[in-house]
C-alpha atoms as a PDB file:
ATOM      1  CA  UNK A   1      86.916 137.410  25.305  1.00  0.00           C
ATOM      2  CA  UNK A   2      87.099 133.973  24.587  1.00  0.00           C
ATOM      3  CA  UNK A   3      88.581 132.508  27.938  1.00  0.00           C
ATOM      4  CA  UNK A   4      85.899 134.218  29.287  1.00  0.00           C
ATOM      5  CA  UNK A   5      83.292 133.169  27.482  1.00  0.00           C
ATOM      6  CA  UNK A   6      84.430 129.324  27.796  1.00  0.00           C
ATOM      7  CA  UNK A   7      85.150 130.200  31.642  1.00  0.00           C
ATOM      8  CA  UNK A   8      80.565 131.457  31.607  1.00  0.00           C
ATOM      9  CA  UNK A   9      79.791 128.694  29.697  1.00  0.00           C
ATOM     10  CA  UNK A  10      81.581 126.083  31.959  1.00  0.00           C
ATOM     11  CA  UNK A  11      79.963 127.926  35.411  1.00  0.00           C
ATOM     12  CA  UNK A  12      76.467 127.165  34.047  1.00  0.00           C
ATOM     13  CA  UNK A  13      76.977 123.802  32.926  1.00  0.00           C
ATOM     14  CA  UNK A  14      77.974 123.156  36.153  1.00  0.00           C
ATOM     15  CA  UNK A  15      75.266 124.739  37.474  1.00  0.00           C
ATOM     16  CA  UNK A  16      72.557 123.035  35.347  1.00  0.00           C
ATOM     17  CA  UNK A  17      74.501 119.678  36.542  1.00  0.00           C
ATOM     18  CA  UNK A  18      74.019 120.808  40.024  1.00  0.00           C
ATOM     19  CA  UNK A  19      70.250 121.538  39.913  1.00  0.00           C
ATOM     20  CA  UNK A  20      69.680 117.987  38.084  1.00  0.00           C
ATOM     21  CA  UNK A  21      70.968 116.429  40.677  1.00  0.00           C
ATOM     22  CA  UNK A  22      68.922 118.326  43.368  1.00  0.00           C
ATOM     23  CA  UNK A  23      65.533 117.677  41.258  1.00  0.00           C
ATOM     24  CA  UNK A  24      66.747 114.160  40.925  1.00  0.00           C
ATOM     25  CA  UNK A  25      67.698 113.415  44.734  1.00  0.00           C
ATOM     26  CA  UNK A  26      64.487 115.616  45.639  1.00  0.00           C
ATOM     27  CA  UNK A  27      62.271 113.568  43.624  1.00  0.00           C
ATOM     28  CA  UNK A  28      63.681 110.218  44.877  1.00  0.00           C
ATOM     29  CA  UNK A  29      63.417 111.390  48.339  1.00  0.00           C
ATOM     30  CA  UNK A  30      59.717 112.684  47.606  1.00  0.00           C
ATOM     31  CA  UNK A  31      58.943 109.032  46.496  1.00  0.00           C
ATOM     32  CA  UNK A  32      59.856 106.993  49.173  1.00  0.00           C
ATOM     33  CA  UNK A  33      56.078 107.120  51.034  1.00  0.00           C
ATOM     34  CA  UNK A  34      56.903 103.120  50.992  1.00  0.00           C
ATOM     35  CA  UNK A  35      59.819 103.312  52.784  1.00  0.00           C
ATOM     36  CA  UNK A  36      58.740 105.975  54.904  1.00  0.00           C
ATOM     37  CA  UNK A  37      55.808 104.079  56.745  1.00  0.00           C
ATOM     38  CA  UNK A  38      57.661 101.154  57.290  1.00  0.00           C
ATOM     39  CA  UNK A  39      60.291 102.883  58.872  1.00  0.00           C
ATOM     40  CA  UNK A  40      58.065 104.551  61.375  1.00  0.00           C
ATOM     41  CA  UNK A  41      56.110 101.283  62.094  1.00  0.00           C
ATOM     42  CA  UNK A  42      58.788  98.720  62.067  1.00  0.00           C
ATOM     43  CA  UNK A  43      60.712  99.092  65.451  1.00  0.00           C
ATOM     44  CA  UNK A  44      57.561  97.553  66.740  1.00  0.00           C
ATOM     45  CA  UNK A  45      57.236  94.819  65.171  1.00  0.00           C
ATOM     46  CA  UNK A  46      58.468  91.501  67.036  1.00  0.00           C
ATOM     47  CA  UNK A  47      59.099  88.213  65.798  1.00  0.00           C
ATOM     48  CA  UNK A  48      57.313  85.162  67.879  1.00  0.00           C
ATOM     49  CA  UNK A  49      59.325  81.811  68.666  1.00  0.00           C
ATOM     50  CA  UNK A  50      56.830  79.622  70.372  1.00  0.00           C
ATOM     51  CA  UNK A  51      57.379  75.826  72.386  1.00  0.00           C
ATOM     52  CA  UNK A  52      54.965  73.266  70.367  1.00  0.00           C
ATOM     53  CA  UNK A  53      55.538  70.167  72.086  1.00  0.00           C
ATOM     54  CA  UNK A  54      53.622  68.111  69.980  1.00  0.00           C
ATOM     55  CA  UNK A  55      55.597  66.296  67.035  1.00  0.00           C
ATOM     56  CA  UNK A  56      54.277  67.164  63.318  1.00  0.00           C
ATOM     57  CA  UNK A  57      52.033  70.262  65.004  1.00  0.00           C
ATOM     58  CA  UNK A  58      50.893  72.581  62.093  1.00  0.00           C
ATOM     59  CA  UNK A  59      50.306  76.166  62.842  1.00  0.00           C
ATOM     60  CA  UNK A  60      47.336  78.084  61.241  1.00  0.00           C
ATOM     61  CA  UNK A  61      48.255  75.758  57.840  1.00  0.00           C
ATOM     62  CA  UNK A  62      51.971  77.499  57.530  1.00  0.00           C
ATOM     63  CA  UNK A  63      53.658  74.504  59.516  1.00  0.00           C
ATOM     64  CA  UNK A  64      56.128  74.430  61.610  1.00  0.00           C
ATOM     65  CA  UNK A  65      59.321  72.580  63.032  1.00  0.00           C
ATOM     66  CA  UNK A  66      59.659  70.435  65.533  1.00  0.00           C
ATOM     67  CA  UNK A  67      59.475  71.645  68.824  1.00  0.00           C
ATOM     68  CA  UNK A  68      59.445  75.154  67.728  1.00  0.00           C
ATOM     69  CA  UNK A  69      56.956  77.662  65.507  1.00  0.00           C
ATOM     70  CA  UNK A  70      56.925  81.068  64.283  1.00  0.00           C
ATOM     71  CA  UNK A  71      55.323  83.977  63.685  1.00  0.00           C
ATOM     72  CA  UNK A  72      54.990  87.755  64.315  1.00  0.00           C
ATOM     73  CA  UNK A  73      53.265  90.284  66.454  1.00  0.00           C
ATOM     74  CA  UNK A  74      53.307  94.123  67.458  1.00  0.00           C
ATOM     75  CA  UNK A  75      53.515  96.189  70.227  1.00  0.00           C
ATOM     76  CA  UNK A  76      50.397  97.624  71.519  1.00  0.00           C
ATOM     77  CA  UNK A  77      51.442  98.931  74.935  1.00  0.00           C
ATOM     78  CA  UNK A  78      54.412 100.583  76.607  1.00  0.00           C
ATOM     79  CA  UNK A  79      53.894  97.501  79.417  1.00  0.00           C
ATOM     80  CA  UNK A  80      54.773  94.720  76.959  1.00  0.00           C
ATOM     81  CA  UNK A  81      51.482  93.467  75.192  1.00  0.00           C
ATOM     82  CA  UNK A  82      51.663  92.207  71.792  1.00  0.00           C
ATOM     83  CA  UNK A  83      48.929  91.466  69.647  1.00  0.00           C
ATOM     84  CA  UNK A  84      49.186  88.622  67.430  1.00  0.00           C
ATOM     85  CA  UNK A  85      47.621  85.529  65.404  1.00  0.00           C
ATOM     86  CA  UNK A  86      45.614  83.009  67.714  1.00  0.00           C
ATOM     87  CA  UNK A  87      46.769  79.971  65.753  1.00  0.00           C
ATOM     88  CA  UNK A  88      50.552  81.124  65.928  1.00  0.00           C
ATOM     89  CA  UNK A  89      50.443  80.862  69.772  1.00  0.00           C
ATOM     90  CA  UNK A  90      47.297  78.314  70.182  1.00  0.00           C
ATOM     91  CA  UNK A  91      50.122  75.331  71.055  1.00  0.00           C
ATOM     92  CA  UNK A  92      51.674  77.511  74.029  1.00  0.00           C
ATOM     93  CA  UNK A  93      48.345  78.382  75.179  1.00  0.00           C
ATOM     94  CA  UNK A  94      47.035  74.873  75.272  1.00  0.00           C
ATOM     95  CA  UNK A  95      50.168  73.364  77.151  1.00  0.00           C
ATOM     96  CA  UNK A  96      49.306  72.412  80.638  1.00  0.00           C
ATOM     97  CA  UNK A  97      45.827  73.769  79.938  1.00  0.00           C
ATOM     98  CA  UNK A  98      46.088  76.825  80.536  1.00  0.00           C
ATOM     99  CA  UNK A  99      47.930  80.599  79.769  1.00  0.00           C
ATOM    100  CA  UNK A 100      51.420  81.135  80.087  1.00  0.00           C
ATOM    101  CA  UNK A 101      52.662  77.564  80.228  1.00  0.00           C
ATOM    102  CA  UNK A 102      54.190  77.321  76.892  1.00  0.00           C
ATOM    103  CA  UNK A 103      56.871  79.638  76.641  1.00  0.00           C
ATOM    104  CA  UNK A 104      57.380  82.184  74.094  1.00  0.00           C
ATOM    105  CA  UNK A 105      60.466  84.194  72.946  1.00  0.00           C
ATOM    106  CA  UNK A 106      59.943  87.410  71.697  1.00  0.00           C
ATOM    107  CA  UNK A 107      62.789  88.611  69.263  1.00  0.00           C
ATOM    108  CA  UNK A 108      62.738  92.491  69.015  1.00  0.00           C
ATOM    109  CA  UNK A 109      63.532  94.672  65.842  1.00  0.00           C
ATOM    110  CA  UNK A 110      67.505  95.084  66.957  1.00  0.00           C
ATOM    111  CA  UNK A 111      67.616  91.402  67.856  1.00  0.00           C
ATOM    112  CA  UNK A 112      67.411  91.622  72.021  1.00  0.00           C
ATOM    113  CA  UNK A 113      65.414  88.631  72.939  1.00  0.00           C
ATOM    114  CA  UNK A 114      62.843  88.739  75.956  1.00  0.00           C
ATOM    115  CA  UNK A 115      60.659  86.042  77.342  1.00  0.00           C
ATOM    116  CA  UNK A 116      56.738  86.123  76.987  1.00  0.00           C
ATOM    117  CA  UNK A 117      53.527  84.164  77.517  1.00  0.00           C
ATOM    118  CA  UNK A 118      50.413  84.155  76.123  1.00  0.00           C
ATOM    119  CA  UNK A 119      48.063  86.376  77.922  1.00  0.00           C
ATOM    120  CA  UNK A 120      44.679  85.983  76.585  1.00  0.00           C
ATOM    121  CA  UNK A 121      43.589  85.128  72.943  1.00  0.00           C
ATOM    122  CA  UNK A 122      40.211  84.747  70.972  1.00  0.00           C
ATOM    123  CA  UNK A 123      40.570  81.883  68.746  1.00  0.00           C
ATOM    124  CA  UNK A 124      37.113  82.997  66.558  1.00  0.00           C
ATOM    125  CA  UNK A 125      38.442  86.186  65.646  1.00  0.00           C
ATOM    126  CA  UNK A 126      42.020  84.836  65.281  1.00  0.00           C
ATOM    127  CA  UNK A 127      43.378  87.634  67.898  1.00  0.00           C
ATOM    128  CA  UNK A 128      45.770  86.555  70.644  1.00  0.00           C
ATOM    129  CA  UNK A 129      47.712  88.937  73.634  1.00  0.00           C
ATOM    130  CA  UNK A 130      50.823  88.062  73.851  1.00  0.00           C
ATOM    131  CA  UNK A 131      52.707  89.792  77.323  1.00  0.00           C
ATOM    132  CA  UNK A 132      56.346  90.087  77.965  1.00  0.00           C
ATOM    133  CA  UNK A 133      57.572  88.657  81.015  1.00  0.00           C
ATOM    134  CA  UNK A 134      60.557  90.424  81.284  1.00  0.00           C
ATOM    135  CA  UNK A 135      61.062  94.151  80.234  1.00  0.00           C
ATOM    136  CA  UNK A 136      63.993  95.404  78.323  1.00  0.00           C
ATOM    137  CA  UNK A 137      66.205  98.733  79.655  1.00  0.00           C
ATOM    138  CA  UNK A 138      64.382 100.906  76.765  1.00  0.00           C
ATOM    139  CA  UNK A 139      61.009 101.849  76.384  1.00  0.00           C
ATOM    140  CA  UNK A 140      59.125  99.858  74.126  1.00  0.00           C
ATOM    141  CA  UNK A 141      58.370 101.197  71.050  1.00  0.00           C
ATOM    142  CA  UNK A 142      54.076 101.182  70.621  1.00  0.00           C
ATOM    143  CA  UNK A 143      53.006 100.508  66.879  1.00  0.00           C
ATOM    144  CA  UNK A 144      50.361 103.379  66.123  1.00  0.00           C
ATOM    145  CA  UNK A 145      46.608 101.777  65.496  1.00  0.00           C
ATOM    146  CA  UNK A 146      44.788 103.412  62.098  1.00  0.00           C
ATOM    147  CA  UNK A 147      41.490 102.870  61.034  1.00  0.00           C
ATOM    148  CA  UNK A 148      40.829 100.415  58.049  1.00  0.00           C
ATOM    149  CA  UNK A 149      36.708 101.954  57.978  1.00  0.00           C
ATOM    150  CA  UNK A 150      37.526 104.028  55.037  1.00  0.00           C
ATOM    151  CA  UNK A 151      40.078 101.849  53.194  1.00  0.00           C
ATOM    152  CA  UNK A 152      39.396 101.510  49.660  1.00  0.00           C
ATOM    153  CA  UNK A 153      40.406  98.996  46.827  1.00  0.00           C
ATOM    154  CA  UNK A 154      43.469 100.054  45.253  1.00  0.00           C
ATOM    155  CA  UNK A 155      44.797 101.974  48.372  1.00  0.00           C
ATOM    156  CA  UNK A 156      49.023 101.309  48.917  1.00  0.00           C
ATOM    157  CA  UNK A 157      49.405  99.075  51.729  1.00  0.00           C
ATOM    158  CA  UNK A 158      52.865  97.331  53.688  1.00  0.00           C
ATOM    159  CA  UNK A 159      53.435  94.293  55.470  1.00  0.00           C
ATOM    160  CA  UNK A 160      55.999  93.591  57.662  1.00  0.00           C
ATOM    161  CA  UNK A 161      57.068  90.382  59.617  1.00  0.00           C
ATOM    162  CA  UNK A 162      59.178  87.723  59.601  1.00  0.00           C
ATOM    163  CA  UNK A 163      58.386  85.160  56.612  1.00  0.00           C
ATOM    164  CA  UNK A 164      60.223  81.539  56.192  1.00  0.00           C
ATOM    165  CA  UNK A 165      62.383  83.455  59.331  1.00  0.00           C
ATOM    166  CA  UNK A 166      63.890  85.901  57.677  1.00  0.00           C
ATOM    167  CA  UNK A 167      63.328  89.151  60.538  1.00  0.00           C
ATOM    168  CA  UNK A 168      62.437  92.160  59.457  1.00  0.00           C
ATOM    169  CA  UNK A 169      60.554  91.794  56.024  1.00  0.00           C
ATOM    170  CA  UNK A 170      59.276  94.314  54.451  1.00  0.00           C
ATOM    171  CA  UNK A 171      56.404  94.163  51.442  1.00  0.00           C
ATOM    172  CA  UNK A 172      53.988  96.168  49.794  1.00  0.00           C
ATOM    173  CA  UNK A 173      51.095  96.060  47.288  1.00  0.00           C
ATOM    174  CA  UNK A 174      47.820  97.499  46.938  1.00  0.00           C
ATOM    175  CA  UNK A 175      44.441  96.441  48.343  1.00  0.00           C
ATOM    176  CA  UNK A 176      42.369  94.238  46.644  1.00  0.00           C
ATOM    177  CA  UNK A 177      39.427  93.919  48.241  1.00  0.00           C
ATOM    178  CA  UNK A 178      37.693  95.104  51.519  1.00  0.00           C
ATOM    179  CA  UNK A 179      34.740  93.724  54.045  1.00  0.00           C
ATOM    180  CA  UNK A 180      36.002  90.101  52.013  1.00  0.00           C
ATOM    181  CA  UNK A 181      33.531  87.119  53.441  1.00  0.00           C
ATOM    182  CA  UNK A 182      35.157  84.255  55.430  1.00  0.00           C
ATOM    183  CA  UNK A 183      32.822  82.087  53.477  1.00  0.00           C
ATOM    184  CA  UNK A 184      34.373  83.776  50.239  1.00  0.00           C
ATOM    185  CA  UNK A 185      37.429  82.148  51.478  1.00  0.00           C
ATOM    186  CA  UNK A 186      37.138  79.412  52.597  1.00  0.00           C
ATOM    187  CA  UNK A 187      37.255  80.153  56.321  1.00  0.00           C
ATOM    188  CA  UNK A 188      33.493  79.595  56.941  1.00  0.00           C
ATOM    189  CA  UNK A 189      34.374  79.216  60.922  1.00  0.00           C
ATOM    190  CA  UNK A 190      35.151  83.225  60.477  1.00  0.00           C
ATOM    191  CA  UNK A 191      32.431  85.381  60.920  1.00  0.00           C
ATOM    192  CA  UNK A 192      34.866  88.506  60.397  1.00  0.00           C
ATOM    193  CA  UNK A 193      35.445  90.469  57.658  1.00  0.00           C
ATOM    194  CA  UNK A 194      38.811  90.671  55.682  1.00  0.00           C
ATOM    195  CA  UNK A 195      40.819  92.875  53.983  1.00  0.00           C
ATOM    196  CA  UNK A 196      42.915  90.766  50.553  1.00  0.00           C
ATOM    197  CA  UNK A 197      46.016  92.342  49.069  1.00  0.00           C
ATOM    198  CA  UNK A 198      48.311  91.347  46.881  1.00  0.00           C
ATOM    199  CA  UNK A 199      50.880  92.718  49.314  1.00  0.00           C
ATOM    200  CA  UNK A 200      53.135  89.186  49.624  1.00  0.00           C
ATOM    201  CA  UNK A 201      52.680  87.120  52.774  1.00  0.00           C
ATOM    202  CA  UNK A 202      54.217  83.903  53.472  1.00  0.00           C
ATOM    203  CA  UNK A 203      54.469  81.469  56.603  1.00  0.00           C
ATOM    204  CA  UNK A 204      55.578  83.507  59.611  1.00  0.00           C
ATOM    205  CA  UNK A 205      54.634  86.385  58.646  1.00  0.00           C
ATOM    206  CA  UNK A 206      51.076  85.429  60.497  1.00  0.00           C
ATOM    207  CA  UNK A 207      50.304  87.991  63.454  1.00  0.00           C
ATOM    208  CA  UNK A 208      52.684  90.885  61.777  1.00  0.00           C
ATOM    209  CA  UNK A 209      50.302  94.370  60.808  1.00  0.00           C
ATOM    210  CA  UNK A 210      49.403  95.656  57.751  1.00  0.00           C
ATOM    211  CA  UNK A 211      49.734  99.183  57.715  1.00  0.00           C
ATOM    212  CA  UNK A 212      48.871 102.436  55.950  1.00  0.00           C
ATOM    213  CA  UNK A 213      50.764 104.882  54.707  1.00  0.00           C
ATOM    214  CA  UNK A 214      50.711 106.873  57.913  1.00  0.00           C
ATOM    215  CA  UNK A 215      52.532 104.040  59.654  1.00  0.00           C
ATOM    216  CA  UNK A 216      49.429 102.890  61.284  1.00  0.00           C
ATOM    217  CA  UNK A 217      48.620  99.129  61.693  1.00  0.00           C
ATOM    218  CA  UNK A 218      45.212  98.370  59.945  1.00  0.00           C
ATOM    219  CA  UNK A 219      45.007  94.814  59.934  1.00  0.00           C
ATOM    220  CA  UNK A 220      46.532  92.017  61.252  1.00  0.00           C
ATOM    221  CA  UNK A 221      49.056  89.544  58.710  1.00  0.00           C
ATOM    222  CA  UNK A 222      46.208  86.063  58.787  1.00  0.00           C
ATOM    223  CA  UNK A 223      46.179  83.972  55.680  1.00  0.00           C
ATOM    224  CA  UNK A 224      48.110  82.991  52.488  1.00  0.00           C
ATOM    225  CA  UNK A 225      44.843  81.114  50.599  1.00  0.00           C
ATOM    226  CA  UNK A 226      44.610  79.800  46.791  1.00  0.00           C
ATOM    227  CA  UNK A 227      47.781  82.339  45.936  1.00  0.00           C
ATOM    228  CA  UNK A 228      45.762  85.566  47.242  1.00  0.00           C
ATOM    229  CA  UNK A 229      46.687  87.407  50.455  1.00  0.00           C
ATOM    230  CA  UNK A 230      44.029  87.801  53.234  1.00  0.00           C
ATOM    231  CA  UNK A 231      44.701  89.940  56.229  1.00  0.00           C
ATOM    232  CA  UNK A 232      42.120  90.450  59.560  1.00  0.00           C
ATOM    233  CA  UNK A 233      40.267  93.355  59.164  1.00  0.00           C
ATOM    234  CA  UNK A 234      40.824  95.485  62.390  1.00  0.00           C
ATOM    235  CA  UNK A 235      38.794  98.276  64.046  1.00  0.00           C
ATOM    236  CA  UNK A 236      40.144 101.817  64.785  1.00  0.00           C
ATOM    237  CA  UNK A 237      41.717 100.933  67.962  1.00  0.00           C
ATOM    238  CA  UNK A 238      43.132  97.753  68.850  1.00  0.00           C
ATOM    239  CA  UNK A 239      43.730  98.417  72.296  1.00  0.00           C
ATOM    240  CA  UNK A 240      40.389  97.489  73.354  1.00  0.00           C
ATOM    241  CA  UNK A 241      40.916  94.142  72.154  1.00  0.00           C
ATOM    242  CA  UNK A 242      42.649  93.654  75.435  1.00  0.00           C
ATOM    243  CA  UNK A 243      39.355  93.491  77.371  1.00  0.00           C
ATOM    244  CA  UNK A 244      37.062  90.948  75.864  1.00  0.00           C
ATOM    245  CA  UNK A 245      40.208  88.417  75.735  1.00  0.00           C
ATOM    246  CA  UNK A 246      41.189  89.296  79.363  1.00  0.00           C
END
């Protein structure tokens, strides 16, 4: 009959409608490989307050304020070690001449604050060891170490840190270039190698990984230079960075 012909016709409309909308939702979820890796890497990720008690200091050529400078870091270790940028800390290191006079406040991803000083740090490879003085009630979360050996130029990469102070920043872009020169870049004191993306990267975001799409931290947040993006190039595992600075 009619009626039920009309009633058919409006069950598989609705049906068609449904499916849409599960191919649609599917495909957005199946997409999101961006938002995926930051997620898993960005609970480790710690903005850096540091003490510069030195009036106009300038850190790594980002600036900073008065008596205070910023930057970011990650978690390498469940015991509170953070790597980081050697020129975001270099102030607090030099205070008093020697580690852990300058003090340093670590701001997690949820916002608890914890007190830190610089451990160690290696100012020709721009690596610094940042440890927490006081422990929070959770574990820390560890940011998982990738290798950047196999990266290759047009590969999706994310940054996250804390740019112009604004926690929690998320940005992505491709890579550019890897095994770039110091001397390519200016940075002739820099014997390393570095990886350029076009991923953005402004002041503060110094010390924060670059990671894959696994998650995993592959470089280190260095330079803004001459409107291109430069990041350290890391090795497979960062922990043993802990030794040669110790």
């Amino acid at each position: 009959s009619a009626v039920a012909a009309a009633v058919a016709s409006a069950v598989a409309a609705a049906h068609d409608e449904q499916a849409s909308n599960c191919i649609s939702e599917s495909a957005t979820r199946q997409f999101q490989f961006l938002a995926d890796a930051a997620d898993k890497a960005s609970p480790s990720v710690v903005n850096l307050k540091v003490d510069v008690q030195q009036r106009g200091a300038v850190i790594g050529g980002f600036g900073g304020t008065r008596g205070a400078a910023t930057g970011s870091g990650f978690i390498i270790s469940e015991d509170g070690l953070i790597v980081t940028n050697a020129h975001v800390v270099a102030h607090s290191a030099q205070m008093g001449g020697r580690f852990g006079q300058g003090a340093v406040t670590v701001t997690m991803w949820d916002g608890t604050k914890l007190p830190a000083s610089v451990h160690s740090m290696d100012q020709q490879s721009d690596v610094a060891l940042v440890k927490l003085t006081k422990m929070p009630a959770k574990p820390l979360p560890v940011a998982s170490i990738g290798s950047s050996a196999l990266l290759r130029p047009g590969e999706w990469v994310v940054a996250l840190g804390s740019p112009l102070h604004l926690m929690n920043t998320v940005t992505a872009g491709i890579v550019s270039s890897v095994a770039r020169q110091g001397s390519e870049i200016g940075m002739t004191d820099k014997r390393h190698e570095f990886i350029q993306t076009d991923a953005a990267i402004n002041g503060g975001n110094s010390g924060g990984p670059l990671i894959n799409l696994d998650g995993e931290v592959i470089g280190i947040n260095t330079a803004k230079l001459a409107g291109q993006q430069v990041v350290l190039n890391v090795a497979t595992n960062l922990q043993p960075i802990s030794e040669p600075l110790s």
